[in-house]
Every structure is written in structure tokens, then in C-alpha cells.
C-alpha atoms as a PDB file:
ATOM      1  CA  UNK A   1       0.000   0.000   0.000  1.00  0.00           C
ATOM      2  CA  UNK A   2       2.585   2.518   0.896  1.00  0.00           C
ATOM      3  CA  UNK A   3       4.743   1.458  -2.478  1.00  0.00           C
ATOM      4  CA  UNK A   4       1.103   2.480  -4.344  1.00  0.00           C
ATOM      5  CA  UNK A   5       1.235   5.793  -2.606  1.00  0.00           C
ATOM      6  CA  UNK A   6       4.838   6.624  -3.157  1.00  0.00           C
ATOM      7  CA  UNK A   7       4.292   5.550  -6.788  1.00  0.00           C
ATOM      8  CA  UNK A   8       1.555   7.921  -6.977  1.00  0.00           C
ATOM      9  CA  UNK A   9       3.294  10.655  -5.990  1.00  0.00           C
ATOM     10  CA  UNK A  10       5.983   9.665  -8.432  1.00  0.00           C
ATOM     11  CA  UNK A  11       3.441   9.749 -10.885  1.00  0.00           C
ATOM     12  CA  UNK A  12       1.862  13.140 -10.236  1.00  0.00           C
ATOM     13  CA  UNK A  13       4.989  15.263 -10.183  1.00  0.00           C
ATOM     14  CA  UNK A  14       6.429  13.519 -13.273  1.00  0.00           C
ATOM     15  CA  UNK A  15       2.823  14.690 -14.780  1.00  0.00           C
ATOM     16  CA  UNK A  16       3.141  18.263 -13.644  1.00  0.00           C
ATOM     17  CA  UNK A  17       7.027  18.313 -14.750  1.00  0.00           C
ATOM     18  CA  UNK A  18       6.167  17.345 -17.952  1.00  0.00           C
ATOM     19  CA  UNK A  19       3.309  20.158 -17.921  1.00  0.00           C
ATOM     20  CA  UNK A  20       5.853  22.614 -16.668  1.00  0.00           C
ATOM     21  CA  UNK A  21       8.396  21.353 -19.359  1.00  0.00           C
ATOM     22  CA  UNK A  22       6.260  20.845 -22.271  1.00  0.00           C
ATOM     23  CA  UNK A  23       3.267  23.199 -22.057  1.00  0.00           C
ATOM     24  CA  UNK A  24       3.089  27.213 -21.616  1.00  0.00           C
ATOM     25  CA  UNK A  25       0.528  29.573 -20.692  1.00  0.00           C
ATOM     26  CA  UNK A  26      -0.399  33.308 -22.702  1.00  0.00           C
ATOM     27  CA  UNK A  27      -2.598  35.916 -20.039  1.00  0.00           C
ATOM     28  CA  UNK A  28      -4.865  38.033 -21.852  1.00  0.00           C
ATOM     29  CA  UNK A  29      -2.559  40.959 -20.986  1.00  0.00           C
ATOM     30  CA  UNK A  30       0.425  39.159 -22.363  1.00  0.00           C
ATOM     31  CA  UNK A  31       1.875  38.299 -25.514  1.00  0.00           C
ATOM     32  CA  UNK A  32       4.391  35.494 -26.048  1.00  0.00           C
ATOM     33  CA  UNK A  33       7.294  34.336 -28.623  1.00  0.00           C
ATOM     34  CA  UNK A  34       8.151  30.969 -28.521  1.00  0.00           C
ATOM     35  CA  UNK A  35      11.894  30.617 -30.093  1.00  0.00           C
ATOM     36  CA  UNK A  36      13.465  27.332 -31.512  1.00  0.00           C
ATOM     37  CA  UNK A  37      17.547  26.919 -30.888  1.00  0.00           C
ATOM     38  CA  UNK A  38      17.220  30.767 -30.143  1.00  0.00           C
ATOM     39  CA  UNK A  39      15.487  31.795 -33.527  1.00  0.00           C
ATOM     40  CA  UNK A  40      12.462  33.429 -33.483  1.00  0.00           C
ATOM     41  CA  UNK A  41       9.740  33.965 -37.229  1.00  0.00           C
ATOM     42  CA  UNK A  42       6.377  35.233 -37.279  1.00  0.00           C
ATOM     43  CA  UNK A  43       4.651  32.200 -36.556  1.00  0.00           C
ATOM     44  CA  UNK A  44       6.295  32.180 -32.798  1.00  0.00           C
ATOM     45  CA  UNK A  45       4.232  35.351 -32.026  1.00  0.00           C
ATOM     46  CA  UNK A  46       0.749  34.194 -29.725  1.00  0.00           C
ATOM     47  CA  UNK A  47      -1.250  36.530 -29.494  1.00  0.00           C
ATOM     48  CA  UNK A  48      -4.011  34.779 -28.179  1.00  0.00           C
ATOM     49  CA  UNK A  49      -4.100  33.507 -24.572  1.00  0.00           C
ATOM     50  CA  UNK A  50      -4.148  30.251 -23.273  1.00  0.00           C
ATOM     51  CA  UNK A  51      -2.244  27.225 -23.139  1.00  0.00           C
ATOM     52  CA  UNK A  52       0.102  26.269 -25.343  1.00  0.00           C
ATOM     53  CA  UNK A  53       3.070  23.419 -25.660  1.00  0.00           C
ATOM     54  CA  UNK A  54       6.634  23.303 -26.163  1.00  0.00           C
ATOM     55  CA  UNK A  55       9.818  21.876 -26.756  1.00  0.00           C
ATOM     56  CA  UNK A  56      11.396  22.355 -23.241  1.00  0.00           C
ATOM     57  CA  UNK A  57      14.605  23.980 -22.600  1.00  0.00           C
ATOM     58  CA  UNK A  58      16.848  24.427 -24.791  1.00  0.00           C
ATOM     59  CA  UNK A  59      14.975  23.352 -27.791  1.00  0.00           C
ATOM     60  CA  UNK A  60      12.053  26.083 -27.122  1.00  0.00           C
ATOM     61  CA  UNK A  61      12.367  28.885 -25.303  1.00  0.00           C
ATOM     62  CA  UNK A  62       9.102  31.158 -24.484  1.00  0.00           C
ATOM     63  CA  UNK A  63       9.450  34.825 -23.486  1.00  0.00           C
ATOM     64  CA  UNK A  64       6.263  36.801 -22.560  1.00  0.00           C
ATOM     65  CA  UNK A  65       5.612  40.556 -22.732  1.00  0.00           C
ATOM     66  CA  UNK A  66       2.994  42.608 -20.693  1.00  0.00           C
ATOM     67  CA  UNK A  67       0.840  44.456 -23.416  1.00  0.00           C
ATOM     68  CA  UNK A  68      -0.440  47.229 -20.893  1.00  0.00           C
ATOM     69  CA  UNK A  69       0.978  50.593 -20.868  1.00  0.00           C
ATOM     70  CA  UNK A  70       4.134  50.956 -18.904  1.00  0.00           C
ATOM     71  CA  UNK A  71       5.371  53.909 -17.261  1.00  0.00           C
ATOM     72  CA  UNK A  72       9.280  54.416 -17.108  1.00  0.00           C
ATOM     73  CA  UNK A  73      10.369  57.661 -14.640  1.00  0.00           C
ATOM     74  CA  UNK A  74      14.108  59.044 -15.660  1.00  0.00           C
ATOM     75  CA  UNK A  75      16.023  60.852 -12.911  1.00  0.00           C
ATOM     76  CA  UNK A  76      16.199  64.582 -12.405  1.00  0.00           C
ATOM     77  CA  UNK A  77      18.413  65.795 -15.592  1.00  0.00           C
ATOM     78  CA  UNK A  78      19.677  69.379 -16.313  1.00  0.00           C
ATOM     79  CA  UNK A  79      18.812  70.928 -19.684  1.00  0.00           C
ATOM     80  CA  UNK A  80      19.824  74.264 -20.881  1.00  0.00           C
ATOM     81  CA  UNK A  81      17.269  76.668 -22.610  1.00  0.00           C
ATOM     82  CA  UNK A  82      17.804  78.179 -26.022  1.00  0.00           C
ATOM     83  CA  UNK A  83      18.107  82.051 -23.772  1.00  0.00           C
ATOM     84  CA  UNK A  84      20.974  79.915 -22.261  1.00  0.00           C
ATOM     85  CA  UNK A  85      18.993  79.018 -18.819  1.00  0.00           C
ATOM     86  CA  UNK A  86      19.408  75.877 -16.890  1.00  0.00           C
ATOM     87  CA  UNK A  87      16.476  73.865 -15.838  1.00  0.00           C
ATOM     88  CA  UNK A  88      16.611  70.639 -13.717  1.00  0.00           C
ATOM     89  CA  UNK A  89      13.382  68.531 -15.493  1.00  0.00           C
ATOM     90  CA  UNK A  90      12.549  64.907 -14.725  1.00  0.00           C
ATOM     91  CA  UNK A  91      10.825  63.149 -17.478  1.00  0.00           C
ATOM     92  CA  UNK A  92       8.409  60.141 -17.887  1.00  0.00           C
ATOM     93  CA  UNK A  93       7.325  58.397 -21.205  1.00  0.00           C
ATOM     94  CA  UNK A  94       4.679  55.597 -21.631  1.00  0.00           C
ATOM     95  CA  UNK A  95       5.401  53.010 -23.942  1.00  0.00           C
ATOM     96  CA  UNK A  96       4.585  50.007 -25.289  1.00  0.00           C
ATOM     97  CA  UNK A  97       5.454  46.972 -27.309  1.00  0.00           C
ATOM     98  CA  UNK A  98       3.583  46.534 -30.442  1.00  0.00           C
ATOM     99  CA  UNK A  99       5.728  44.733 -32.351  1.00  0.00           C
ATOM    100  CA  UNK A 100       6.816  41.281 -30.210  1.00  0.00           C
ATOM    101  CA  UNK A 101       9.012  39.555 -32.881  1.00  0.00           C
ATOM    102  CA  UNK A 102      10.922  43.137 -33.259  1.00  0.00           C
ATOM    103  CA  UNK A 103      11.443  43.656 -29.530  1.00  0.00           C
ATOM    104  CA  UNK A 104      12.361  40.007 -28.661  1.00  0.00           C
ATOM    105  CA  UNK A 105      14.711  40.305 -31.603  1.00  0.00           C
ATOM    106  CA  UNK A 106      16.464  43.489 -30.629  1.00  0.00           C
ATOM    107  CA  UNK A 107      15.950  44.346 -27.118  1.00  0.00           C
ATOM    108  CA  UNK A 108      14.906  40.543 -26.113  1.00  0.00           C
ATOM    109  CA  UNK A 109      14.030  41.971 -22.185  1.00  0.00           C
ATOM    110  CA  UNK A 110      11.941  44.586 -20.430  1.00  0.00           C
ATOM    111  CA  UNK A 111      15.049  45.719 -18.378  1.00  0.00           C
ATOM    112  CA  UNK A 112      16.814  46.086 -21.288  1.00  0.00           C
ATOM    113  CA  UNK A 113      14.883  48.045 -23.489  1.00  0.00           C
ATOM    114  CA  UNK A 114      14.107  50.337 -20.335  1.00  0.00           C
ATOM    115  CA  UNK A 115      17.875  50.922 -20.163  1.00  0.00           C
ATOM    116  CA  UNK A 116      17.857  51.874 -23.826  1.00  0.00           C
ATOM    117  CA  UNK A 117      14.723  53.832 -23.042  1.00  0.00           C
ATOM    118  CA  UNK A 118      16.473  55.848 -20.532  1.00  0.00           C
ATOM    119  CA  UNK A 119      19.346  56.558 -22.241  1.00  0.00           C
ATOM    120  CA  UNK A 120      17.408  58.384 -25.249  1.00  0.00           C
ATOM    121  CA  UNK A 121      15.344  60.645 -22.869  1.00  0.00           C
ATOM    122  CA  UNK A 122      18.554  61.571 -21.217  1.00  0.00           C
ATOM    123  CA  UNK A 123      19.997  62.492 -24.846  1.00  0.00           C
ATOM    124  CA  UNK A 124      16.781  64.995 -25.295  1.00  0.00           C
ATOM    125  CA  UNK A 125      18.833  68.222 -24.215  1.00  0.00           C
ATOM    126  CA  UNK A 126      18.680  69.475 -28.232  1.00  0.00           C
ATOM    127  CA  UNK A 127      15.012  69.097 -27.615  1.00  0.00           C
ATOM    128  CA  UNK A 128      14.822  71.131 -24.997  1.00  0.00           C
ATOM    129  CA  UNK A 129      17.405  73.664 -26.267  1.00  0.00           C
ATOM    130  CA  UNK A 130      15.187  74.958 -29.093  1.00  0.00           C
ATOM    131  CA  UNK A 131      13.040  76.995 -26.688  1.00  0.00           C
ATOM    132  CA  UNK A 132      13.172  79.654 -24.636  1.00  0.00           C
ATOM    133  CA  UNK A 133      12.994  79.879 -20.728  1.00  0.00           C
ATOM    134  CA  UNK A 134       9.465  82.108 -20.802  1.00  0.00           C
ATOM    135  CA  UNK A 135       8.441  78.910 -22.765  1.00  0.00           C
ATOM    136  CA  UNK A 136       8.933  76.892 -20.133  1.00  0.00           C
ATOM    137  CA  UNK A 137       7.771  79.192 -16.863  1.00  0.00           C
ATOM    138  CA  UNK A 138       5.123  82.120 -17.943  1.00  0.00           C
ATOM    139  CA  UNK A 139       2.262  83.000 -16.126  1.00  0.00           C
ATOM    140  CA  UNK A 140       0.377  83.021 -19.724  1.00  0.00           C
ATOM    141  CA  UNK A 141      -0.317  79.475 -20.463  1.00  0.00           C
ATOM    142  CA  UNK A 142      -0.648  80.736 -23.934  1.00  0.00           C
ATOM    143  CA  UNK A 143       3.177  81.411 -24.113  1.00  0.00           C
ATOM    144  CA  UNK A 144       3.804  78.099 -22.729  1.00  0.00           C
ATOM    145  CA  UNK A 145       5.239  74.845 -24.863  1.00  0.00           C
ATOM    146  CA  UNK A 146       5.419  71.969 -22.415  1.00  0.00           C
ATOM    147  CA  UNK A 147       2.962  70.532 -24.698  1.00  0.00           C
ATOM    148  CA  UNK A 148       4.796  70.850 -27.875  1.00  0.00           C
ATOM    149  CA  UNK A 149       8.219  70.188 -25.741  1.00  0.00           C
ATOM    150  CA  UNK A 150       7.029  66.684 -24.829  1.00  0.00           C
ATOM    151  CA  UNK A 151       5.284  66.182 -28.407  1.00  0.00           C
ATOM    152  CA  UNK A 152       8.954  66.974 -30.102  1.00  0.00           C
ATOM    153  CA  UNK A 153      10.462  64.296 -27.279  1.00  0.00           C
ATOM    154  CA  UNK A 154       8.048  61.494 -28.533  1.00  0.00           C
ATOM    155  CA  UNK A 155       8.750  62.386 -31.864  1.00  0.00           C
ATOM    156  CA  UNK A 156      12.660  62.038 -31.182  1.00  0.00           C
ATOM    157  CA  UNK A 157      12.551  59.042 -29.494  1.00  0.00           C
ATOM    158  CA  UNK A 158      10.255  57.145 -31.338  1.00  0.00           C
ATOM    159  CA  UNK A 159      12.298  58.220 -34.725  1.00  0.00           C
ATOM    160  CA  UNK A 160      15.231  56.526 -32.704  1.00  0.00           C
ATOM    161  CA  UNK A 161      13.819  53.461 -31.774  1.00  0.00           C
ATOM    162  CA  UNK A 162      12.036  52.623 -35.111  1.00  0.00           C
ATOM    163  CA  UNK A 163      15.674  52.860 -36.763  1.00  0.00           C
ATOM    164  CA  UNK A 164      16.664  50.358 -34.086  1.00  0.00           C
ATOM    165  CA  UNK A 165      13.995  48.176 -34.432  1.00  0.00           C
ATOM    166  CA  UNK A 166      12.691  47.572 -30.933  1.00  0.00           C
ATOM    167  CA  UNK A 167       9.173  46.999 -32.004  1.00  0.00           C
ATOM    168  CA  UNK A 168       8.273  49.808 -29.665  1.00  0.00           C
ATOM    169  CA  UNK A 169       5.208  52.401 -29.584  1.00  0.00           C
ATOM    170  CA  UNK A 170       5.799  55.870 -27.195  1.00  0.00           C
ATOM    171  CA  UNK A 171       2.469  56.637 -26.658  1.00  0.00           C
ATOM    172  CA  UNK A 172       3.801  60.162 -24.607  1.00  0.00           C
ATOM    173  CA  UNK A 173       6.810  61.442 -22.741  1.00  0.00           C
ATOM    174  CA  UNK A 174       6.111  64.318 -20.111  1.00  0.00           C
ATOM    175  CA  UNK A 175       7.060  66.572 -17.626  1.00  0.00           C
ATOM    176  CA  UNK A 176       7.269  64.887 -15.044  1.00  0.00           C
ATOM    177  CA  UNK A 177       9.034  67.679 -12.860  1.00  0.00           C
ATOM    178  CA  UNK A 178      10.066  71.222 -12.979  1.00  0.00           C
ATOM    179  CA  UNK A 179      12.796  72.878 -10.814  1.00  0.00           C
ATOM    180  CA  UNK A 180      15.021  76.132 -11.369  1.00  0.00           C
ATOM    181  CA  UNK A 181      18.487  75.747  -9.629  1.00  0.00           C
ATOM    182  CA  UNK A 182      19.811  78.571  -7.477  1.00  0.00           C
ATOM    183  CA  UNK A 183      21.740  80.376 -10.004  1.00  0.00           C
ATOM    184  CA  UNK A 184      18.842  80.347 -12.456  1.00  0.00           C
ATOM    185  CA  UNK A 185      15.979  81.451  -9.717  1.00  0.00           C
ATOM    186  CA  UNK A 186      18.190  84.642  -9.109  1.00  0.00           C
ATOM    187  CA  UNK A 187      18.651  85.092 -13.046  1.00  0.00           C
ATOM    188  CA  UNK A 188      15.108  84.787 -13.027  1.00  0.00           C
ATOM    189  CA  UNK A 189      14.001  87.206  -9.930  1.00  0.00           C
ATOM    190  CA  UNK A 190      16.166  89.852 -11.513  1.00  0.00           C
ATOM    191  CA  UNK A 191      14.802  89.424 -14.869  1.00  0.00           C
ATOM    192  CA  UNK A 192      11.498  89.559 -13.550  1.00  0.00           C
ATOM    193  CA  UNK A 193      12.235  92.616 -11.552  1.00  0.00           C
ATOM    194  CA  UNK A 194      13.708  94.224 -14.444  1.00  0.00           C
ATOM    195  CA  UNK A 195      10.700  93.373 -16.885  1.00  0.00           C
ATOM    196  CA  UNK A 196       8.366  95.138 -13.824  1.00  0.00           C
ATOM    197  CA  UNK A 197      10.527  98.195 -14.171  1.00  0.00           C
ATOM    198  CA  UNK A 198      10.343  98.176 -17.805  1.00  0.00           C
ATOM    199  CA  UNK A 199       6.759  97.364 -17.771  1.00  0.00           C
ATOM    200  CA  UNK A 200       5.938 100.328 -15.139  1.00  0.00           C
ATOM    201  CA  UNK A 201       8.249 102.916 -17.065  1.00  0.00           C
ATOM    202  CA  UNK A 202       6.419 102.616 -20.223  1.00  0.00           C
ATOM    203  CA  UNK A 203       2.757 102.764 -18.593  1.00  0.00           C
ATOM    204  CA  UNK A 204       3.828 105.963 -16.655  1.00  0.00           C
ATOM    205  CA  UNK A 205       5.132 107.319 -19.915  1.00  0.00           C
ATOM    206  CA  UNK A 206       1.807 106.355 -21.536  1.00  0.00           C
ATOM    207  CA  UNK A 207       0.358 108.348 -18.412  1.00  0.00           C
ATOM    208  CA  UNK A 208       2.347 110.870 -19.201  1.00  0.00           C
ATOM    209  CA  UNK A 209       1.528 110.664 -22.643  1.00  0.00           C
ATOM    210  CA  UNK A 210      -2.235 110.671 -22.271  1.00  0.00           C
ATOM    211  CA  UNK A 211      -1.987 113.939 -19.483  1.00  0.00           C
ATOM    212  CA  UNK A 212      -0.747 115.935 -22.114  1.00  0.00           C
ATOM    213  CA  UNK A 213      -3.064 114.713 -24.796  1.00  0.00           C
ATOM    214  CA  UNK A 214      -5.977 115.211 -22.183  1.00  0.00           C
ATOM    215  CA  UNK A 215      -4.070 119.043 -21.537  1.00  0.00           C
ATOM    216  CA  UNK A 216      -3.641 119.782 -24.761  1.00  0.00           C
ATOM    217  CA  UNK A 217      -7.444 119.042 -25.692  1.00  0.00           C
ATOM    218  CA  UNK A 218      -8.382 121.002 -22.734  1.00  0.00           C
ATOM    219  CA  UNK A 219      -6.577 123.488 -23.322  1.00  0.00           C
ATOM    220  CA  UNK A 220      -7.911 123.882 -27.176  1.00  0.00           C
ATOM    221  CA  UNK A 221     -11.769 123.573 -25.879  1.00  0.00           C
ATOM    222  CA  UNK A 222     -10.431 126.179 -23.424  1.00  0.00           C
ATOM    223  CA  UNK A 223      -9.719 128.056 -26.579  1.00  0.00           C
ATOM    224  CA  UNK A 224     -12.433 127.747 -28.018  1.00  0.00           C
ATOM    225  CA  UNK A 225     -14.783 128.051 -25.531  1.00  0.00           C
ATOM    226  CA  UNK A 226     -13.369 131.613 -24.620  1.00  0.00           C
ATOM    227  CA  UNK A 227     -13.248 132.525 -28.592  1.00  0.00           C
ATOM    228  CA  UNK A 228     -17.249 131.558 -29.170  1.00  0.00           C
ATOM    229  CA  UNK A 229     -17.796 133.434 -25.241  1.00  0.00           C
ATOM    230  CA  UNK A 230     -15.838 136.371 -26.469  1.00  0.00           C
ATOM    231  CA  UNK A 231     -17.728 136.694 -29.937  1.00  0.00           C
ATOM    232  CA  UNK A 232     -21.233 136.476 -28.433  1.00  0.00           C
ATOM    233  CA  UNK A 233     -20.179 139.329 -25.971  1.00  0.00           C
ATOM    234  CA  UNK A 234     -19.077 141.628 -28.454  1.00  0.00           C
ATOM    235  CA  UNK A 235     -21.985 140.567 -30.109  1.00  0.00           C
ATOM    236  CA  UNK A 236     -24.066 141.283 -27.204  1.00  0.00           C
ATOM    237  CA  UNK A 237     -22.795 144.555 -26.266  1.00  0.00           C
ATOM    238  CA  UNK A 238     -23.219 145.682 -30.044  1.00  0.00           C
ATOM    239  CA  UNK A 239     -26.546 144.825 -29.544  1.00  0.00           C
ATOM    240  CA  UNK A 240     -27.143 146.847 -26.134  1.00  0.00           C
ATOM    241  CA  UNK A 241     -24.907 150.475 -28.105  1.00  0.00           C
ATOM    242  CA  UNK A 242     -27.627 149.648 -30.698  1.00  0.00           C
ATOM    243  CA  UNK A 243     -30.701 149.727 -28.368  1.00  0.00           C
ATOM    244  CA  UNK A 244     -29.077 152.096 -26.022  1.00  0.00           C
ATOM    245  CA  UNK A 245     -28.531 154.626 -29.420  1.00  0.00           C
ATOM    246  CA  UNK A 246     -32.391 154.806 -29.342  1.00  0.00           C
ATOM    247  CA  UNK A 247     -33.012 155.470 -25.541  1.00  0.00           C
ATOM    248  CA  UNK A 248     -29.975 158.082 -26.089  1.00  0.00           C
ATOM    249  CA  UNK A 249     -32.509 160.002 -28.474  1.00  0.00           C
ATOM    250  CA  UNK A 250     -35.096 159.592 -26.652  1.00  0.00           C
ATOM    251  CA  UNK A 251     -33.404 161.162 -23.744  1.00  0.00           C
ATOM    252  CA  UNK A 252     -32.064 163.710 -26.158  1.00  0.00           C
ATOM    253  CA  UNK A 253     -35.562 164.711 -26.787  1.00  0.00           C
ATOM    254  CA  UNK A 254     -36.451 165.175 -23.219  1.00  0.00           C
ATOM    255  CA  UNK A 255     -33.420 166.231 -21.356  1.00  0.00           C
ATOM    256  CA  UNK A 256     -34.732 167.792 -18.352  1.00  0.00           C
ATOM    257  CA  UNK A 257     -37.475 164.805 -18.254  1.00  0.00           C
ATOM    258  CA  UNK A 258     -34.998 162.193 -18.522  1.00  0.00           C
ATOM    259  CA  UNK A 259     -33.181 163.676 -15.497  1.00  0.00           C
ATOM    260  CA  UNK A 260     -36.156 164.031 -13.012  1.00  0.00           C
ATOM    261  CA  UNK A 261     -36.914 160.519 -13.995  1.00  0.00           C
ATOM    262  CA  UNK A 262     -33.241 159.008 -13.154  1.00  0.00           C
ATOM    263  CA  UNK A 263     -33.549 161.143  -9.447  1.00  0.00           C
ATOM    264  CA  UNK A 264     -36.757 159.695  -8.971  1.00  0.00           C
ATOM    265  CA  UNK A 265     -35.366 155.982  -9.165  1.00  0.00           C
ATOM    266  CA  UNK A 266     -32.260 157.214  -7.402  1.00  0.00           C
ATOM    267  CA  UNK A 267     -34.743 157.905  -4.765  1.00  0.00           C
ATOM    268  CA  UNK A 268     -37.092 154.918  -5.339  1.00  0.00           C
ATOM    269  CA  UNK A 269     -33.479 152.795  -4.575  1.00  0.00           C
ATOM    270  CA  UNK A 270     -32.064 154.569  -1.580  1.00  0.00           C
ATOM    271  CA  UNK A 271     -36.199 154.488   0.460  1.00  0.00           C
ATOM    272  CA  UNK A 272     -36.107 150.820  -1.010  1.00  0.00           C
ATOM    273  CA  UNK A 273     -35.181 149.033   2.370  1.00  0.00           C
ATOM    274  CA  UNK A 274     -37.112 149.970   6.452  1.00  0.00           C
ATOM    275  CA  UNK A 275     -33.966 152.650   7.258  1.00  0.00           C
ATOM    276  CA  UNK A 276     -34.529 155.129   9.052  1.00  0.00           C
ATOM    277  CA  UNK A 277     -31.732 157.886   8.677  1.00  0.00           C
ATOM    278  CA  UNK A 278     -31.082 161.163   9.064  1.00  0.00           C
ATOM    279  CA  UNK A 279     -29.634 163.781   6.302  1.00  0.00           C
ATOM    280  CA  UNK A 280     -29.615 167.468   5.035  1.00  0.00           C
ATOM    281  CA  UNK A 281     -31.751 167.576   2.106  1.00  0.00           C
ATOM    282  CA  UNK A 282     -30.079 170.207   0.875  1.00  0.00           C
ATOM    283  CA  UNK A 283     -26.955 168.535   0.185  1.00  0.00           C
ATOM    284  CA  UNK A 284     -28.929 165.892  -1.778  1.00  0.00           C
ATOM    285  CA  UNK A 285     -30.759 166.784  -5.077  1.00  0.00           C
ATOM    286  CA  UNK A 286     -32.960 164.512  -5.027  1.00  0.00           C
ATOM    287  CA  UNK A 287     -35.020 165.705  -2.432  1.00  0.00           C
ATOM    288  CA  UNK A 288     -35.248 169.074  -4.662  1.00  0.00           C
ATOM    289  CA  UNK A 289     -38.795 168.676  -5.011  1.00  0.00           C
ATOM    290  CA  UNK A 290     -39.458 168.999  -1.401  1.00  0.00           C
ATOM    291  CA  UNK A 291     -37.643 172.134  -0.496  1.00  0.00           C
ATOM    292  CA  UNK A 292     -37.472 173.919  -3.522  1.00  0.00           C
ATOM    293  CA  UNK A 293     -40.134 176.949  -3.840  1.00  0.00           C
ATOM    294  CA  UNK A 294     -42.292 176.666  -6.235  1.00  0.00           C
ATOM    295  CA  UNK A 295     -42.261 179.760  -9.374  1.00  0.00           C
ATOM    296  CA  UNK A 296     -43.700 182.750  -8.518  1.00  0.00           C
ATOM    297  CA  UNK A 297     -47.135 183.097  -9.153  1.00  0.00           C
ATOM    298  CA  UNK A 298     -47.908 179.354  -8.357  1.00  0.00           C
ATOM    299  CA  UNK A 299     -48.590 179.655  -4.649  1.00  0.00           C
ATOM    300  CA  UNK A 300     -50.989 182.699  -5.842  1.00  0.00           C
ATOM    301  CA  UNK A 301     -52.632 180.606  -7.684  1.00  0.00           C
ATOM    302  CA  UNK A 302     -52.633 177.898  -5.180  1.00  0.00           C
END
């Protein structure tokens, strides 16, 4: 009984062995190539998952690759600016392999196409170098060209690994992170200061230039003004010698008339307010009628 059971055993592990050895299995995420003596052709591409058998090792040899996006993070790289800046960036890139046959044939591993991955985003200073600094850092996001910046990185890279056959797609490479070192944050506070100064010197002189404009206008419908006033008075007071001609001879026609009538409002003027006063009549004309005697002859007839 206890050689049956041992034998069993035996049995069931040289099963799974030969399972381990001579069959394979393809995830739906995954993609396999199944080389022969180290040779891979198309038809050792599965694309489709689930099990599969093989020669075992070293007749077949089965390598499987993850068809998700991956995400590969580069270190923290200086890059100069084409305004001859220095920025510290840190770069990411999503890839992934499209072509198996291609990548097992040239890069053959994950690690090392990452490695070769690595090296070309460290190699994207020219990249970088075609732009300015206010490209990079401007508080209008309509100056800015991070987008294009990564756009032109995807482009590079992906040029380079198509030449080298990897059988790789770069779906994006970013921006990761952004930082200024010392010397270029005080480059860049003093710029910023002197760009302020700029900026406030030209709107005062545009101040400047629109209080004179403002003066000068004012000073014209000051002109103007006092021209149009000035011709209406003289055209006034032509008016009043013209109607003050006629009163003149009608005066002229009454003299003696004209002059009792100007006392009498003289009069009418000074009795015009309640003040009571006191003053020798005959030291004021007006008051003529009162004290002068009448012709002779009048009171007689009186």
C-alpha cells in the first residue's frame, strides 16, 4: 500500500514536470514568442491567450511581454534653454510593445529596453534647447510649450527606436518635474524685476503721454470756448450800443425829463429798504422837489 502511494506521488509530479516542461501559458494581458535553438519567425508570435506546448529547454524557449501601458520615470536631468537658462526637469514616457518579434529580436528583455529607453530621454537636451525659458515658466499658459516640448520628445525618441527596431510604440513622454536651480531662480528674480521696471516705465510714460493729450485738448476747448464766449459778448454789447442809441434820443428829446426821472429811481433805490436815517436835504438833489419853492405866481394861484 505505501509502495502504491509513493508511486503515486511519483506519478503526479512527473505529470506536472512534464506540464511545466512541455506546455506554456499566454494571459490576456500578455503576448508570447516561442523561439526554436534561439530563432524566433512570425509564426512564434501568440497573441491569443491560453495554453500552449513546447519543446522544453533548450529546444524552445518562451518569453512573454505585458501588453499594458508601462510607465518608465528618468532621474532629475539638467537641460539648458535656447536664452541659455538651466532647468533641472525629470521626465516620464509611456510606452509600449507593439511589435513582439521586433522587440524580442532586438531588445529581447523589459530591463533592457528600459535601459535603452532611458538613455534616449537623457539624450533629449537638443530638444529642450530649441526653446526659450518664458516657454517653459510664464504665467500666460498661452506662451507656454510643455505641450509641444514633450510632443517633439516622442517624436525624437520614437524616430530613434524605429531605426533600431525595438518593435516599440511611445504613446507620450512628459514633464514629469520642474525645478530652477539657485543660479537660475536669481537670473530669473532679476529678470522679472527688471521686466516690472520696464513694464511700469512705459505705462507711466503712456500716463504721461495721455496727461498731455488730455491738456492739450483742454486746453484747445479752453480756446475755443473763450473765442465763441468772447464773440457772443461783443456781439451782445453791439446789440445793447444799438438799443441804447435809441433810448440816447429819446433822452435827447427830453433832457430835463430824462433827469427828473433818473432822481426819482435814485430815490425809489435809496427808500427801497425799512432805514430810518437822518440827512440834510439840501446837500442831496434829489429831495429838490421837497424844499425847492415853487415859481412865482404858483402859490398865488394855489
Amino acid at each position: 500500500m505505501k509502495n502504491a502511494f509513493v508511486l503515486f506521488i511519483a506519478v503526479v509530479l512527473v505529470l506536472v514536470l512534464g506540464i511545466y516542461m512541455f506546455t506554456y501559458q499566454v494571459y490576456f494581458n500578455q503576448v508570447a514568442v516561442r523561439a526554436r535553438f534561439g530563432k524566433a519567425t512570425p509564426s512564434s508570435v501568440i497573441l491569443e491567450p491560453g495554453l500552449y506546448f513546447k519543446w522544453p529547454w533548450p529546444i524552445d524557449r518562451v518569453e512573454h511581454y505585458d501588453t499594458r501601458l508601462q510607465v518608465l520615470e528618468d532621474n532629475l536631468e539638467q537641460f539648458q534653454t535656447n536664452d541659455a537658462y538651466s532647468v533641472n526637469m525629470r521626465l516620464h514616457m509611456i510606452w509600449k510593445v507593439s511589435d513582439p518579434l521586433a522587440f524580442y529580436s532586438n531588445a529581447r528583455t523589459v530591463g533592457a529596453a528600459e535601459k535603452r529607453l532611458k538613455s534616449l530621454m537623457q539624450g533629449l537636451r537638443m530638444v529642450v534647447s530649441k526653446y526659450r525659458f518664458d516657454e517653459l515658466v510664464n504665467t500666460d499658459e498661452n506662451k507656454l510649450k510643455i505641450a509641444a516640448i514633450e510632443e517633439d520628445a516622442r517624436k525624437v525618441i520614437q524616430d530613434q527606436i524605429d531605426q533600431q527596431r525595438y518593435g516599440i510604440t511611445i504613446e507620450h513622454v512628459g514633464v514629469r518635474r520642474f525645478v530652477l536651480p539657485e543660479s537660475t531662480t536669481t537670473e530669473v528674480f532679476n529678470r522679472m524685476k527688471k521686466d516690472r521696471e520696464t513694464r511700469a516705465a512705459r505705462i507711466e510714460q503712456a500716463g504721461r503721454s495721455e496727461a498731455t493729450r488730455i491738456t492739450s485738448e483742454a486746453e484747445s476747448m479752453k480756446k475755443r470756448i473763450l473765442t465763441a464766449a468772447n464773440r457772443r459778448a461783443k456781439e451782445i454789447e453791439t446789440q445793447g450800443d444799438l438799443e441804447a442809441a435809441e433810448y440816447y434820443r429819446t433822452f435827447q428829446d427830453g433832457e430835463q425829463f430824462a433827469v427828473f426821472i433818473q432822481r426819482l429811481n435814485a430815490l425809489k433805490d435809496i427808500l427801497a429798504k425799512n432805514t430810518t436815517f437822518v440827512i440834510d436835504v439840501n446837500q442831496l438833489s434829489e429831495f429838490n422837489l421837497f424844499v425847492t419853492a415853487p415859481p412865482a405866481g404858483t402859490a398865488g394861484n394855489k
